[in-house]
PDB file of N, CA and C in Angstrom:
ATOM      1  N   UNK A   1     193.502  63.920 104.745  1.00  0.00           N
ATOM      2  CA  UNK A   1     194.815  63.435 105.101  1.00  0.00           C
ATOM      3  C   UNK A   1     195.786  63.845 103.991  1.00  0.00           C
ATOM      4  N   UNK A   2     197.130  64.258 104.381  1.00  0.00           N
ATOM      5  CA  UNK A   2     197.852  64.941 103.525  1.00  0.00           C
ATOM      6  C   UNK A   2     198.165  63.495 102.292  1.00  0.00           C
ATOM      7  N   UNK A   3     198.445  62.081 102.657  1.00  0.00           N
ATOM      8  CA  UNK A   3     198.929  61.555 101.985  1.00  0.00           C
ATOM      9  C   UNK A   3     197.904  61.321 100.763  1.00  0.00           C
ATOM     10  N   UNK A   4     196.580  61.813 100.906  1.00  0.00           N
ATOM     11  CA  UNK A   4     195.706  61.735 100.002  1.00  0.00           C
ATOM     12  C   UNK A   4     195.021  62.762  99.182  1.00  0.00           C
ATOM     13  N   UNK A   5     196.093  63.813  99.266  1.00  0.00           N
ATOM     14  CA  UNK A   5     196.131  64.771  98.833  1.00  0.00           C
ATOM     15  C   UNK A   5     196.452  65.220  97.670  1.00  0.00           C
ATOM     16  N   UNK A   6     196.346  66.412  96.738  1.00  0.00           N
ATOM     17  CA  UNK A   6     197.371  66.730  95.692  1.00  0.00           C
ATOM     18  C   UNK A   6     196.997  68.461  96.050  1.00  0.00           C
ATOM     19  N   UNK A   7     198.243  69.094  94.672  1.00  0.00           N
ATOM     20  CA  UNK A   7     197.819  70.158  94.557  1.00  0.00           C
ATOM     21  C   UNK A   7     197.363  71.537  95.543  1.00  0.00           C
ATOM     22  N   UNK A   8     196.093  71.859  95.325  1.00  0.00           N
ATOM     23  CA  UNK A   8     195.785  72.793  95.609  1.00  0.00           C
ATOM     24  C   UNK A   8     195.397  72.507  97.279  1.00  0.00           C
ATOM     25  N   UNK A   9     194.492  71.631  97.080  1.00  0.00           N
ATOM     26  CA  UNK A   9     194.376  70.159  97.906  1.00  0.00           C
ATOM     27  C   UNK A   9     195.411  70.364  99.370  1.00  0.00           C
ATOM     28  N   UNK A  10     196.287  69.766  98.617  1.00  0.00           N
ATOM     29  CA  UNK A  10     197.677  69.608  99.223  1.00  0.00           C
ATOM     30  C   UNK A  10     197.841  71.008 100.498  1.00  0.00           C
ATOM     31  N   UNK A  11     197.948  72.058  99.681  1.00  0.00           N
ATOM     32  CA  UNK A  11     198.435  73.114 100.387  1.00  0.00           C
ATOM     33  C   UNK A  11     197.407  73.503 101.183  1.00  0.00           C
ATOM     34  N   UNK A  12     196.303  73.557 101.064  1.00  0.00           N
ATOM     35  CA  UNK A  12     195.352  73.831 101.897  1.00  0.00           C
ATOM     36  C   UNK A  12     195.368  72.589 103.281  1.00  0.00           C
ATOM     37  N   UNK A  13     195.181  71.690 103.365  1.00  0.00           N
ATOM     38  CA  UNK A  13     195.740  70.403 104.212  1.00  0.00           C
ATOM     39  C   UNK A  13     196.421  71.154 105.354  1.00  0.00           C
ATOM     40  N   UNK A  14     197.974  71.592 103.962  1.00  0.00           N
ATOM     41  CA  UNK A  14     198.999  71.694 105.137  1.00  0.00           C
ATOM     42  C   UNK A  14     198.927  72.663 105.866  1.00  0.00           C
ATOM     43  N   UNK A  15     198.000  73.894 105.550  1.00  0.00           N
ATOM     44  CA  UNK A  15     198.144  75.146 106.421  1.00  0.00           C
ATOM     45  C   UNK A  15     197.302  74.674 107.555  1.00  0.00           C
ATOM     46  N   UNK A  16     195.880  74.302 107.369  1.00  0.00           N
ATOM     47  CA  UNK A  16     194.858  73.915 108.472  1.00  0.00           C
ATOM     48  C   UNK A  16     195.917  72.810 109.555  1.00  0.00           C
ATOM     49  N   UNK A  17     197.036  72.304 108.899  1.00  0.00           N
ATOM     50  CA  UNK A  17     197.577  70.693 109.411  1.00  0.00           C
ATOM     51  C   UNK A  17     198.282  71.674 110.963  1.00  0.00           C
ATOM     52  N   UNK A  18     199.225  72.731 109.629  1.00  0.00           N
ATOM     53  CA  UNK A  18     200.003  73.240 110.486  1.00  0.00           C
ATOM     54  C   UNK A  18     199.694  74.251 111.813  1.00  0.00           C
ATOM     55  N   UNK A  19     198.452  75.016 111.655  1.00  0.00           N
ATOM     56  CA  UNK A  19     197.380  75.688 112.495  1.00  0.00           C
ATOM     57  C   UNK A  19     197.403  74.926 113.673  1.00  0.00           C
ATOM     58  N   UNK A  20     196.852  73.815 113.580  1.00  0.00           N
ATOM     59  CA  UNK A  20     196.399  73.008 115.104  1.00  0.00           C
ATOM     60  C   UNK A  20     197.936  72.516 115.655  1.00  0.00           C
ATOM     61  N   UNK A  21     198.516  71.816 115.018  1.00  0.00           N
ATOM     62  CA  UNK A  21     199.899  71.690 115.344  1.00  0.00           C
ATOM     63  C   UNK A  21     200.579  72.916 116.043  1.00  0.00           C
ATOM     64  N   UNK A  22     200.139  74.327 115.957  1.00  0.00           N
ATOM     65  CA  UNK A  22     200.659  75.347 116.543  1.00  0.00           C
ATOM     66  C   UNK A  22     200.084  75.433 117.712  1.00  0.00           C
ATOM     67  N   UNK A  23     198.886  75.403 117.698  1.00  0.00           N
ATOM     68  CA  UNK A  23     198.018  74.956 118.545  1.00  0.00           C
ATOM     69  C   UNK A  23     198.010  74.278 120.307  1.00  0.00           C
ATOM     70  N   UNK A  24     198.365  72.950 119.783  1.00  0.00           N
ATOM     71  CA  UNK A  24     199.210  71.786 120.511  1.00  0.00           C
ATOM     72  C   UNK A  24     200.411  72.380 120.859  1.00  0.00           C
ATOM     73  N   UNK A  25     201.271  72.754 119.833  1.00  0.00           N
ATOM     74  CA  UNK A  25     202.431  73.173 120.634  1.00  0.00           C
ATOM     75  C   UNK A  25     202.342  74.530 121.679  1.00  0.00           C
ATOM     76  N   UNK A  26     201.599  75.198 121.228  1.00  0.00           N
ATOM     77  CA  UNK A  26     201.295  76.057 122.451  1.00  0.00           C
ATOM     78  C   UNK A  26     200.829  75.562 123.616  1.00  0.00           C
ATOM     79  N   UNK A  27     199.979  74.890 123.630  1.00  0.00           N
ATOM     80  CA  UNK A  27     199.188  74.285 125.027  1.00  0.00           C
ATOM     81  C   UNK A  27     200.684  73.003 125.667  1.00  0.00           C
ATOM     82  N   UNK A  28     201.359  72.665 124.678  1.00  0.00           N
ATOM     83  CA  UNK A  28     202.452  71.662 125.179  1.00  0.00           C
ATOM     84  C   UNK A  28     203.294  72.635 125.955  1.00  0.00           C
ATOM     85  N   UNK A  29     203.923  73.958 125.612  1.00  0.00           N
ATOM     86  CA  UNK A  29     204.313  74.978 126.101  1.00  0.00           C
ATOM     87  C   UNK A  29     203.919  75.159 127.832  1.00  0.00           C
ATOM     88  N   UNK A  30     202.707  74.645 128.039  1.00  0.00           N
ATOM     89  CA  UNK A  30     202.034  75.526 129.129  1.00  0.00           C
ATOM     90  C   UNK A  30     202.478  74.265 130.516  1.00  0.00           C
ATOM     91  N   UNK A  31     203.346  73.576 129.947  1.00  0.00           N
ATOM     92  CA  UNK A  31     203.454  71.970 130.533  1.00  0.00           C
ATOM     93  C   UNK A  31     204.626  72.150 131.932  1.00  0.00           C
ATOM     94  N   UNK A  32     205.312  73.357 131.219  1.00  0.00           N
ATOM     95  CA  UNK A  32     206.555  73.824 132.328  1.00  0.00           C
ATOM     96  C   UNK A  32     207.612  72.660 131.875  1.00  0.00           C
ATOM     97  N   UNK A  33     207.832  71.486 133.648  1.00  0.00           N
ATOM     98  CA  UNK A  33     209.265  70.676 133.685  1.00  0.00           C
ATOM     99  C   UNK A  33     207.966  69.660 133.853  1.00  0.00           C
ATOM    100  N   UNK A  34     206.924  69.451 133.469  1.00  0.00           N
ATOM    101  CA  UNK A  34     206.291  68.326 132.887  1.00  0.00           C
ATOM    102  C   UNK A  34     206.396  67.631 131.495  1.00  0.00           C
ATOM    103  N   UNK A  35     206.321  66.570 131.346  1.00  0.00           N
ATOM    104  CA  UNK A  35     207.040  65.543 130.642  1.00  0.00           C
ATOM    105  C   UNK A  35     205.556  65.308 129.802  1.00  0.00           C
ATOM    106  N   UNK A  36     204.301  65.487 130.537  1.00  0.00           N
ATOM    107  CA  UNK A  36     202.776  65.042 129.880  1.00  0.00           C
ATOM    108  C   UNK A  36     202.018  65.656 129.882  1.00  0.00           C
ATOM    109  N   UNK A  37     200.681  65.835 129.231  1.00  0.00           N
ATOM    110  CA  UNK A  37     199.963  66.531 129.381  1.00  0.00           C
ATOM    111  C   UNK A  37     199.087  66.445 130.676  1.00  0.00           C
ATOM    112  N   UNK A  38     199.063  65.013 131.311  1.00  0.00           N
ATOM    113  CA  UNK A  38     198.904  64.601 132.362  1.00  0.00           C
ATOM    114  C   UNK A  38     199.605  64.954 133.488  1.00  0.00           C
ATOM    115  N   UNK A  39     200.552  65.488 133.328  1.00  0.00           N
ATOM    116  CA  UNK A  39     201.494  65.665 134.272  1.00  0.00           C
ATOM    117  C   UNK A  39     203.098  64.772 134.393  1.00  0.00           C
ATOM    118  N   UNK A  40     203.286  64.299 135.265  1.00  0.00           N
ATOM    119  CA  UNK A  40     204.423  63.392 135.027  1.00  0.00           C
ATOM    120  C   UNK A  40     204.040  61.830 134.458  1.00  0.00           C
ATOM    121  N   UNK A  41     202.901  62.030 134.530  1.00  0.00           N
ATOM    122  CA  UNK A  41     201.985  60.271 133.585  1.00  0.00           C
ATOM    123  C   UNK A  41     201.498  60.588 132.386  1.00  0.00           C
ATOM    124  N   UNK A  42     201.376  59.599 132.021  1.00  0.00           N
ATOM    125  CA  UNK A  42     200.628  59.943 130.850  1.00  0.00           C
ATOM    126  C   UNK A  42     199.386  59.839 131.391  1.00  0.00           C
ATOM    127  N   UNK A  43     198.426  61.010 130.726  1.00  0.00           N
ATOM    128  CA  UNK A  43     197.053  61.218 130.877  1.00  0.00           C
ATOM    129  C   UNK A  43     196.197  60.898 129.635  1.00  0.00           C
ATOM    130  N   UNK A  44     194.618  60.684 129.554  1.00  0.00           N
ATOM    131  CA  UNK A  44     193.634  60.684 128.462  1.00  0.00           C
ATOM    132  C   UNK A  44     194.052  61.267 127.163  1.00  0.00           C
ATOM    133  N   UNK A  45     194.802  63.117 127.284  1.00  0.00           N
ATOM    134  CA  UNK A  45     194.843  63.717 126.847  1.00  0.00           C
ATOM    135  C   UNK A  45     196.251  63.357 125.828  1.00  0.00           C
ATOM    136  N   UNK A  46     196.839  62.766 126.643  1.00  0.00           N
ATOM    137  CA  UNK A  46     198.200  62.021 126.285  1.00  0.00           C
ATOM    138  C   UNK A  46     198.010  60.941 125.144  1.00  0.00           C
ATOM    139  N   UNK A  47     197.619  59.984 125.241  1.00  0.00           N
ATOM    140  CA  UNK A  47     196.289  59.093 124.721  1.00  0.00           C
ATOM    141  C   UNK A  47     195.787  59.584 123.414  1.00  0.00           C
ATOM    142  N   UNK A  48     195.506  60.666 123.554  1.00  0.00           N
ATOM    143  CA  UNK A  48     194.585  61.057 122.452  1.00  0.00           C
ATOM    144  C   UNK A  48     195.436  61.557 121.519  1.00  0.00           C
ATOM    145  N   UNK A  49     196.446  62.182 121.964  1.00  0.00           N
ATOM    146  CA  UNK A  49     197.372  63.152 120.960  1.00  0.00           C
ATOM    147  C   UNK A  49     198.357  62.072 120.702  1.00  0.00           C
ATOM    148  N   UNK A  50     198.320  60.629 120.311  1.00  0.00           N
ATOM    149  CA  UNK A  50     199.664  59.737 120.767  1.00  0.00           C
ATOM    150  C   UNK A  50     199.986  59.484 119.006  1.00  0.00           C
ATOM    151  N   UNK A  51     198.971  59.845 118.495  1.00  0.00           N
ATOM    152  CA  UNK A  51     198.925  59.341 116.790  1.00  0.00           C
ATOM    153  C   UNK A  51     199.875  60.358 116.566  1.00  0.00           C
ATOM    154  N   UNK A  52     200.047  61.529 117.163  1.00  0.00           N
ATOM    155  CA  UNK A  52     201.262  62.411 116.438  1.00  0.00           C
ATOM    156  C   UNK A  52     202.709  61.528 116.662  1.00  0.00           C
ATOM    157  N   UNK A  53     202.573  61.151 117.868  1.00  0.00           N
ATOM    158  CA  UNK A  53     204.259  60.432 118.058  1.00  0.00           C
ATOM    159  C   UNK A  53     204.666  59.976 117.204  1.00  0.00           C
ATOM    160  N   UNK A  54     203.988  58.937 116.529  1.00  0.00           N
ATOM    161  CA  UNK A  54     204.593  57.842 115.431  1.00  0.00           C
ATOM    162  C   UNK A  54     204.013  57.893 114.395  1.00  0.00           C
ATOM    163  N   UNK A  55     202.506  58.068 113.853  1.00  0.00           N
ATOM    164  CA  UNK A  55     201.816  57.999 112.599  1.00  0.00           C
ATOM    165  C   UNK A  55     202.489  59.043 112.038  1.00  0.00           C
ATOM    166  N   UNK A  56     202.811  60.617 112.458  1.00  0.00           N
ATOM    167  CA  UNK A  56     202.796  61.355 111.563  1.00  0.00           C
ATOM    168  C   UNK A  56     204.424  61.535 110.707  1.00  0.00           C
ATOM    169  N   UNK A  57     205.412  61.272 111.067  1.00  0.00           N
ATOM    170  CA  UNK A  57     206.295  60.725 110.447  1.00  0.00           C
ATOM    171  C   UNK A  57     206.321  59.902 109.340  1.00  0.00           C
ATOM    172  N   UNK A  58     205.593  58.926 109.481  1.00  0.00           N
ATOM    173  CA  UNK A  58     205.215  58.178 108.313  1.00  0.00           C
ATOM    174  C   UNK A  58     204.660  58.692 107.437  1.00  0.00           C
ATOM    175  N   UNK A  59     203.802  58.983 108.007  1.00  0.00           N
ATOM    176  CA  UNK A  59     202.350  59.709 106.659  1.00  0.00           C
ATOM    177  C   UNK A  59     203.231  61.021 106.261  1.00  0.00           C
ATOM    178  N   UNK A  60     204.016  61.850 106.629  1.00  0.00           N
ATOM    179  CA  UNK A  60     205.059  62.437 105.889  1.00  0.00           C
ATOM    180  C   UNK A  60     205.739  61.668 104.945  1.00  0.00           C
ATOM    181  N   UNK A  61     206.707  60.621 105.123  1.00  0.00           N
ATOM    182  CA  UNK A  61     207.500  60.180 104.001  1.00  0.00           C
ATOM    183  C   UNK A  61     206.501  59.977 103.303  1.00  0.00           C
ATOM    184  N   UNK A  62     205.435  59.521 103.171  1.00  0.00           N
ATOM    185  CA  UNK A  62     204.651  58.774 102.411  1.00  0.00           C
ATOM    186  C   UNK A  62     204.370  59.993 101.521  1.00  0.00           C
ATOM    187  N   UNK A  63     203.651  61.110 101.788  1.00  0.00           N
ATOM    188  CA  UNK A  63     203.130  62.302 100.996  1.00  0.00           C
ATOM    189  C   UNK A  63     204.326  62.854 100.384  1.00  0.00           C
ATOM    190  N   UNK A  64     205.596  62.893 101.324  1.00  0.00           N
ATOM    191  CA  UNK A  64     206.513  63.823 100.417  1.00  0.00           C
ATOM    192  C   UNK A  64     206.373  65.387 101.265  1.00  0.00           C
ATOM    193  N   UNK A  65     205.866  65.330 102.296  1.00  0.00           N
ATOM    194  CA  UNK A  65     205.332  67.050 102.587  1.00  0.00           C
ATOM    195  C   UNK A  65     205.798  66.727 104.672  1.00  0.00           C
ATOM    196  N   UNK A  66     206.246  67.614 104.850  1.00  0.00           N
ATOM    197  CA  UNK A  66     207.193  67.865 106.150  1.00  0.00           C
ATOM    198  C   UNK A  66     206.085  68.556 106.769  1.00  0.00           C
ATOM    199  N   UNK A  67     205.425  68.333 107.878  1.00  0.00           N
ATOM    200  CA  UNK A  67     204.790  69.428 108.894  1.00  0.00           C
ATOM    201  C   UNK A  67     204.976  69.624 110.526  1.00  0.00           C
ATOM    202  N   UNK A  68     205.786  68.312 111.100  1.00  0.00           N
ATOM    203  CA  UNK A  68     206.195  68.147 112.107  1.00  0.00           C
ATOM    204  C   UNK A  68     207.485  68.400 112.003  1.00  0.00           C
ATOM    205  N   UNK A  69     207.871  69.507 112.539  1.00  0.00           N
ATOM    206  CA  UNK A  69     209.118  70.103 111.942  1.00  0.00           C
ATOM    207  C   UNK A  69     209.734  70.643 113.939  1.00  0.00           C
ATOM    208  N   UNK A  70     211.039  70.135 114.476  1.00  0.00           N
ATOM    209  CA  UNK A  70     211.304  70.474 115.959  1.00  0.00           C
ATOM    210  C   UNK A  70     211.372  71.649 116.175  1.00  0.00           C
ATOM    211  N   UNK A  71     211.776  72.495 115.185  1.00  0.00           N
ATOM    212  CA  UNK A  71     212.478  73.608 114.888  1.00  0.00           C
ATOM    213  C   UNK A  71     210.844  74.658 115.557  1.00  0.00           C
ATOM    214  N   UNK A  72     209.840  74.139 114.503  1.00  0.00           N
ATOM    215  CA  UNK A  72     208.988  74.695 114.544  1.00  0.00           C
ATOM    216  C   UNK A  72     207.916  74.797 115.511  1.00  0.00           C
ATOM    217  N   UNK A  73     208.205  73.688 116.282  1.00  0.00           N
ATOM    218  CA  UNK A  73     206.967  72.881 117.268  1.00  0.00           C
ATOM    219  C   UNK A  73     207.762  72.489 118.480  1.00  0.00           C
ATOM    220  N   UNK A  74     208.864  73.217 119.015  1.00  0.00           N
ATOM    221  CA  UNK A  74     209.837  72.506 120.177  1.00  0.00           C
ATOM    222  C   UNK A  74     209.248  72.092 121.010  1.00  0.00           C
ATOM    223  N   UNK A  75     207.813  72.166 121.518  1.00  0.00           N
ATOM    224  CA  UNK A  75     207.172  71.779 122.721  1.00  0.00           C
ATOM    225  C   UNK A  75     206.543  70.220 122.381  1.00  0.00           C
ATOM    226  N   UNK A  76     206.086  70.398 121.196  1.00  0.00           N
ATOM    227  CA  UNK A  76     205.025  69.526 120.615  1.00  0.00           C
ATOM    228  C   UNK A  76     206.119  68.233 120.823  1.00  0.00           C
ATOM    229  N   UNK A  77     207.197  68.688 119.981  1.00  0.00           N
ATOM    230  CA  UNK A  77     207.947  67.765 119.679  1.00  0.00           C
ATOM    231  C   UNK A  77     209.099  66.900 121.004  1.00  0.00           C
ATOM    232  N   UNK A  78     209.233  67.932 122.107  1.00  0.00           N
ATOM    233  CA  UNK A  78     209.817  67.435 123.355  1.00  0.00           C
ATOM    234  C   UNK A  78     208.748  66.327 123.843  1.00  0.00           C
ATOM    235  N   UNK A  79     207.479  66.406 123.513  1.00  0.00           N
ATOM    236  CA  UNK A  79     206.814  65.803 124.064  1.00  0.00           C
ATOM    237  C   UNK A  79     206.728  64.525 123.742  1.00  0.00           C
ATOM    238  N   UNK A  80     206.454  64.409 121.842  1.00  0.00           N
ATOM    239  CA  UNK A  80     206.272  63.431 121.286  1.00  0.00           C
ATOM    240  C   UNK A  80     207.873  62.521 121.551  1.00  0.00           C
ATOM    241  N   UNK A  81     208.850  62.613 121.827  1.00  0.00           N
ATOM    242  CA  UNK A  81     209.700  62.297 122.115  1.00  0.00           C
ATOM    243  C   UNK A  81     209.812  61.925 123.286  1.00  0.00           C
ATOM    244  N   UNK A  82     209.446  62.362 124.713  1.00  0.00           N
ATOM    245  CA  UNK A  82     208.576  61.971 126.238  1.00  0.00           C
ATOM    246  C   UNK A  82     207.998  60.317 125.834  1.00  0.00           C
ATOM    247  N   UNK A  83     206.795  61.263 124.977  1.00  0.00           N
ATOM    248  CA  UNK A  83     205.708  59.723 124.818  1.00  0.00           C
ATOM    249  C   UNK A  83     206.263  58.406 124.197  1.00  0.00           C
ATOM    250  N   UNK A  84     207.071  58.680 123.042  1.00  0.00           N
ATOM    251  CA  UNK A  84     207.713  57.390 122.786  1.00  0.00           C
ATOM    252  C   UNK A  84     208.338  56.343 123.313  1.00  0.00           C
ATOM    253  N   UNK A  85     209.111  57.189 124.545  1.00  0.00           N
ATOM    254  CA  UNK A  85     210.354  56.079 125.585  1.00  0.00           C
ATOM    255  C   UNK A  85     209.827  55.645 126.567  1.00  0.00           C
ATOM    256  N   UNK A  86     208.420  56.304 126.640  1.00  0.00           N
ATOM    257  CA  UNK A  86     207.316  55.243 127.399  1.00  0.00           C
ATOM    258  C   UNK A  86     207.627  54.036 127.447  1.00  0.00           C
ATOM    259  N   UNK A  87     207.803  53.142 128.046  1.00  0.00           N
ATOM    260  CA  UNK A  87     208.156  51.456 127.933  1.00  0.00           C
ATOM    261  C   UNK A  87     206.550  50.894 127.575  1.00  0.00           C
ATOM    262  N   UNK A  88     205.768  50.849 128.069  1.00  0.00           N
ATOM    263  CA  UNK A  88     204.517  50.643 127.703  1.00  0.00           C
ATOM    264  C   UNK A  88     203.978  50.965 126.317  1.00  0.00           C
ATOM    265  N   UNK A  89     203.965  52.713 126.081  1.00  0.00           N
ATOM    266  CA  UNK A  89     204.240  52.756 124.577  1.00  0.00           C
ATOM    267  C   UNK A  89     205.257  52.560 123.142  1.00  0.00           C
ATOM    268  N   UNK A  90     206.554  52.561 123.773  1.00  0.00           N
ATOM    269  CA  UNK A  90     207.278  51.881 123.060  1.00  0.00           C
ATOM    270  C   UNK A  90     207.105  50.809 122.782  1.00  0.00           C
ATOM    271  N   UNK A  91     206.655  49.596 123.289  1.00  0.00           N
ATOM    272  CA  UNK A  91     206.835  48.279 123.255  1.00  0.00           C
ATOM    273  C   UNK A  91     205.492  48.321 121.782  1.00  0.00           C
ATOM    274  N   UNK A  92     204.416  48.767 121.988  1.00  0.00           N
ATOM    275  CA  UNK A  92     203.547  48.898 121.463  1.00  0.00           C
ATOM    276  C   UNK A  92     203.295  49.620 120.504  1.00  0.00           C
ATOM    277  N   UNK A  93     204.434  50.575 119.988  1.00  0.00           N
ATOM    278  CA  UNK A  93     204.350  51.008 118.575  1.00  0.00           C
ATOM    279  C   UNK A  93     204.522  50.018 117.445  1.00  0.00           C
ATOM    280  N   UNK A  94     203.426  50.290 116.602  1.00  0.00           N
ATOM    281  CA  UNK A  94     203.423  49.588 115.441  1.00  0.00           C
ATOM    282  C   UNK A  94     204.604  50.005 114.450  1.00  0.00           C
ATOM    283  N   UNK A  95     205.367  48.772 113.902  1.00  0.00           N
ATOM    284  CA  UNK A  95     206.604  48.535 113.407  1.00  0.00           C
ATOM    285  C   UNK A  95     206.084  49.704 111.943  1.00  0.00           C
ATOM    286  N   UNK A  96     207.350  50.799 112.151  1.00  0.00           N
ATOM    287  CA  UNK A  96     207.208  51.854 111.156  1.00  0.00           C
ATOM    288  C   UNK A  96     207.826  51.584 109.502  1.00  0.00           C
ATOM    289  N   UNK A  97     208.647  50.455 109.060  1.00  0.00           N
ATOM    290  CA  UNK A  97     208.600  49.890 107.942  1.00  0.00           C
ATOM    291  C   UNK A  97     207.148  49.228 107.457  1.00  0.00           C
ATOM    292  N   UNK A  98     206.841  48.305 108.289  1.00  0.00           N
ATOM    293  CA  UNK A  98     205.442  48.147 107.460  1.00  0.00           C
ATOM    294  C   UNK A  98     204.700  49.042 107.551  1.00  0.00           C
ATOM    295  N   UNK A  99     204.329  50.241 108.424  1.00  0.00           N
ATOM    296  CA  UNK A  99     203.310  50.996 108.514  1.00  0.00           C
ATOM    297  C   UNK A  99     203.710  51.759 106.832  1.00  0.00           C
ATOM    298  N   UNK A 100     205.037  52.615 106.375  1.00  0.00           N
ATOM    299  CA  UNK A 100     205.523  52.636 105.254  1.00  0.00           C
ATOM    300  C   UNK A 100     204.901  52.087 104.417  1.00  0.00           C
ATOM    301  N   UNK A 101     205.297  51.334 104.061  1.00  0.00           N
ATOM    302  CA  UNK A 101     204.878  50.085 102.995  1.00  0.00           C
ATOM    303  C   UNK A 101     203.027  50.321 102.879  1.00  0.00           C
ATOM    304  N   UNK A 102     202.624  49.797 103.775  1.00  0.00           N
ATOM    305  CA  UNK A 102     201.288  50.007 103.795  1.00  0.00           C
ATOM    306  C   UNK A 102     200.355  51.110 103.557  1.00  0.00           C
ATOM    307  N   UNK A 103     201.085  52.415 104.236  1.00  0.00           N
ATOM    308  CA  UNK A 103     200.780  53.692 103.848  1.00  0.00           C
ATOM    309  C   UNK A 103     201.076  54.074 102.258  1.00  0.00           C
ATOM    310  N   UNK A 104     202.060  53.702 101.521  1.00  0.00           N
ATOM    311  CA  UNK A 104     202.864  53.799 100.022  1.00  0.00           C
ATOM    312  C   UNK A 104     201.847  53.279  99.399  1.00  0.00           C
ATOM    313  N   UNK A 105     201.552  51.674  99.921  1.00  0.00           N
ATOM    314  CA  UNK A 105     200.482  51.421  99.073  1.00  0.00           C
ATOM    315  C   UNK A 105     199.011  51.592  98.732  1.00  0.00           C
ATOM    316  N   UNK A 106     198.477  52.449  99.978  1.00  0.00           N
ATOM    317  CA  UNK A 106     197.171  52.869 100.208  1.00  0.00           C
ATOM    318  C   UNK A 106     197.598  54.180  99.080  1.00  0.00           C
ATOM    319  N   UNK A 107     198.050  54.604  99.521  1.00  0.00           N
ATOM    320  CA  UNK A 107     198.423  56.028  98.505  1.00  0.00           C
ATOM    321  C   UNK A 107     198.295  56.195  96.934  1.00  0.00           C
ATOM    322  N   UNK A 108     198.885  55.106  96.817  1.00  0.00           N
ATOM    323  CA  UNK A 108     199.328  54.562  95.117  1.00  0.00           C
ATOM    324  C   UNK A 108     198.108  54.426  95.026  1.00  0.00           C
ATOM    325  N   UNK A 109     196.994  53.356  95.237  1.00  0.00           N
ATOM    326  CA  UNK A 109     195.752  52.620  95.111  1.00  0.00           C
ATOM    327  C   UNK A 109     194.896  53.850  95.050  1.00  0.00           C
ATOM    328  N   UNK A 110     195.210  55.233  95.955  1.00  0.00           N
ATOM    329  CA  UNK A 110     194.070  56.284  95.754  1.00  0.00           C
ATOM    330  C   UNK A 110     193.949  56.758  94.866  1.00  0.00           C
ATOM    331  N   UNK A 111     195.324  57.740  94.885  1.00  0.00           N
ATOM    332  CA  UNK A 111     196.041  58.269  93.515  1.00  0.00           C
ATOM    333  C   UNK A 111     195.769  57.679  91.780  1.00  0.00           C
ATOM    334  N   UNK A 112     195.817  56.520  91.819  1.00  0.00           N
ATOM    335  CA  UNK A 112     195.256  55.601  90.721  1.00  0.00           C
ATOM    336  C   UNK A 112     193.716  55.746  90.336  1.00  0.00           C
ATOM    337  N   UNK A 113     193.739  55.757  91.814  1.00  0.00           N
ATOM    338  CA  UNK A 113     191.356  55.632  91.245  1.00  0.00           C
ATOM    339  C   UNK A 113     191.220  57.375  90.951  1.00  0.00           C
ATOM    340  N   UNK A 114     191.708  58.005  91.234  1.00  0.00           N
ATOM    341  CA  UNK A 114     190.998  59.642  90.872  1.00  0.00           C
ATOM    342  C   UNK A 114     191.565  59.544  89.692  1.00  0.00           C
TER     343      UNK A 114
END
């Protein structure tokens, strides 16, 4: 995980991070005037990829290191933006100040023990 990263570390993370992320956004690409990977619902596949919507934002501020970038990922990112206004998943995202906080402090606590 990038936030537990340093260094050399670090950069290696982000290329493998950024690889699959190209990845995803290609196959998000293949979606057309679909909204999901499911189609116009959210599907399994939807589900599975949902930690990008909201975790990875965080775990960015937290590291200091940008990889979900719109510019770079327009599909990925139309999507993760789809999945959020979900009413079902909206209601149910975990509040992104404490996730912050919590992530800052897992970080600090690692960083400390190496």
């Amino acid at each position: 995980m990038v936030s537990q990263t340093t260094g050399d570390e670090r950069v290696k993370f982000k290329i493998e991070s950024l690889e699959i992320l190209q990845t995803i956004d290609d196959h998000a690409g293949t979606l057309g005037k679909k909204k999901f990977f499911g189609g116009d619902n959210i599907g399994i596949l939807d589900i599975a990829l949902g930690c990008i919507a909201h975790w990875t934002e965080v775990i960015e501020d937290v590291a200091g290191v940008k990889l979900f970038e719109a510019h770079a990922f327009p599909y990925l990112h139309a999507w993760t933006q789809n999945f959020k206004e979900v009413p079902a998943i909206k209601e149910n995202l975990p509040d992104r100040d404490k996730m912050l906080v919590l992530f800052k402090r897992g970080r600090e606590k690692l960083l400390a023990s190496q």
